[in-house]
Protein backbone atom coordinates (compact mmCIF):
# COMPACT_ATOMS: atom_id res chain seq x y z
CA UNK A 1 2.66 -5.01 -81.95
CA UNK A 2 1.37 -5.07 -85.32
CA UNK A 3 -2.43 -4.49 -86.21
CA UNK A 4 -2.84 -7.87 -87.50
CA UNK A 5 -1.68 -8.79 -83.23
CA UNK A 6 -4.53 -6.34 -81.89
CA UNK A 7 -6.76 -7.23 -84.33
CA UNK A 8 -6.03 -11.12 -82.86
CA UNK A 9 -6.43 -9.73 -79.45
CA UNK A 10 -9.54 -7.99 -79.69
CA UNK A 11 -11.27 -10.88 -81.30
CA UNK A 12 -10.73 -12.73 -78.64
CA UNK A 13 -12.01 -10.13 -75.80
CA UNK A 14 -16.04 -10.20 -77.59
CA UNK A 15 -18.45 -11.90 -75.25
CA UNK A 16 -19.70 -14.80 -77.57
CA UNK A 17 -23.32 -14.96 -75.77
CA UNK A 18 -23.52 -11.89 -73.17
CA UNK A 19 -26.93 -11.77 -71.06
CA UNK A 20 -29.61 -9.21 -71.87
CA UNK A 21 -28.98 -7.32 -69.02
CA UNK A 22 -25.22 -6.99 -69.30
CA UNK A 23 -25.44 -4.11 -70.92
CA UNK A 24 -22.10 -3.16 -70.11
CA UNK A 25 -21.07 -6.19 -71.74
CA UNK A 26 -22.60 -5.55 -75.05
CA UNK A 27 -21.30 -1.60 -75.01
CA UNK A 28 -17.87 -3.06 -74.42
CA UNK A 29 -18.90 -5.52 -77.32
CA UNK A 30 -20.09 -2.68 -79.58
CA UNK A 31 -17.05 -1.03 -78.64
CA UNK A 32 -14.81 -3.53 -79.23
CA UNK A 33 -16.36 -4.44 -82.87
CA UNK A 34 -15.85 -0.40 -83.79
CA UNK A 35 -12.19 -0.47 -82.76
CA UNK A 36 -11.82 -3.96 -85.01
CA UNK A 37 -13.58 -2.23 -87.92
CA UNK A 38 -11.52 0.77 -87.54
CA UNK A 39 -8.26 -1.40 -87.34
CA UNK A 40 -8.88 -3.54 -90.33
CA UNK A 41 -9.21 -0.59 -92.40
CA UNK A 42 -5.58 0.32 -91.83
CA UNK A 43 -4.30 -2.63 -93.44
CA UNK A 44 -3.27 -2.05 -96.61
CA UNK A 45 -5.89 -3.01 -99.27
CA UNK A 46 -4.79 -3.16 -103.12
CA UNK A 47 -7.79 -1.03 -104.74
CA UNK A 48 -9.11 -2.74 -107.61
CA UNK A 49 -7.89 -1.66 -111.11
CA UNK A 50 -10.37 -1.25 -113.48
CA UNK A 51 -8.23 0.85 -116.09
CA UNK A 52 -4.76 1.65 -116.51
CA UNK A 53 -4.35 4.52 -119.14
CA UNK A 54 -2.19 7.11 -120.36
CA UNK A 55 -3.83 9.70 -118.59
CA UNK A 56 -5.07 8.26 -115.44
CA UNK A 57 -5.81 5.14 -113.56
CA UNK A 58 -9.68 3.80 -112.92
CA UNK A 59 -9.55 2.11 -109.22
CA UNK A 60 -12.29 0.73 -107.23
CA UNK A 61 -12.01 0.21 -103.24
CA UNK A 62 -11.54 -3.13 -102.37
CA UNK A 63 -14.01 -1.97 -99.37
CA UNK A 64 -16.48 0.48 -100.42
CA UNK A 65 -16.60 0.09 -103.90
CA UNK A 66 -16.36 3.70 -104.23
CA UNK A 67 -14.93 4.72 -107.99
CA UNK A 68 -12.07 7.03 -108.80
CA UNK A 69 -9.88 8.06 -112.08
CA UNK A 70 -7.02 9.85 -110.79
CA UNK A 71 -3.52 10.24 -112.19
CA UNK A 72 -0.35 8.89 -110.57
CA UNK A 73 0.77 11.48 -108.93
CA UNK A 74 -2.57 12.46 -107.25
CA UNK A 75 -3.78 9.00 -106.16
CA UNK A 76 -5.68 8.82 -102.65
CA UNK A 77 -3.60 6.71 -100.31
CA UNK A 78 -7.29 6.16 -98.30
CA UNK A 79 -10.23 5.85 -99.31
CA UNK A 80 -12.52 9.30 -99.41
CA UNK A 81 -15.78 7.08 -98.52
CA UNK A 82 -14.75 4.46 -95.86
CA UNK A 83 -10.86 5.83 -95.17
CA UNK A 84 -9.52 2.35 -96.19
CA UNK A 85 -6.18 2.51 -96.86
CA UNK A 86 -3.95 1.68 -100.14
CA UNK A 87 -1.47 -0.71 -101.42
CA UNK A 88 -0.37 1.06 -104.27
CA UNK A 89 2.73 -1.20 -104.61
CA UNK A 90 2.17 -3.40 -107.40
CA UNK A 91 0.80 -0.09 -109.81
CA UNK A 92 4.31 1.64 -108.98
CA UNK A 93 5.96 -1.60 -109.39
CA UNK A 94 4.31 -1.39 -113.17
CA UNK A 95 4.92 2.07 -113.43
CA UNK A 96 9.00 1.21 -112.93
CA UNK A 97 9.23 -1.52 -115.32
């Protein structure tokens, strides 16, 4: 199953109205909406290039918005703030050519 599949899956299992006092239904809710949140953040995100230079690249999460300069070799394949994690694939695509 891929996460984009449980992602799908757990949509579908929120209670779109639950009473007030199904409070089990909301904590499963609540659950449920951690779990998705925790989920989408291990998709892949491309951070957002701000600067490509010699001696380091400026990136932005796409999530966050948290800034970093770091140098190829040291980039953060998650985010330090929010743990998103990286697509780094088009940078070392650039990096090859």
């Amino acid at each position: 199953m891929t996460l984009e599949e449980a992602i799908g899956i757990l949509e579908k299992d929120i209670h779109t109205d639950p009473p007030k006092s199904a409070i089990t239904a909301r904590k499963h809710d609540k659950a449920i909406l951690m779990a998705l949140k925790a989920l989408e953040k291990q998709i892949p995100k491309k951070p957002i290039i701000l600067d490509v230079a010699i001696v380091g690249i400026n990136w932005e999460c796409p999530l966050c918005g948290r800034q970093v300069v770091s140098d190829a070799e040291s980039r953060d394949k998650y985010c330090g703030e929010c743990g998103c994690k990286f697509d780094w694939s088009e940078i070392d695509t650039r990096s090859e050519a």
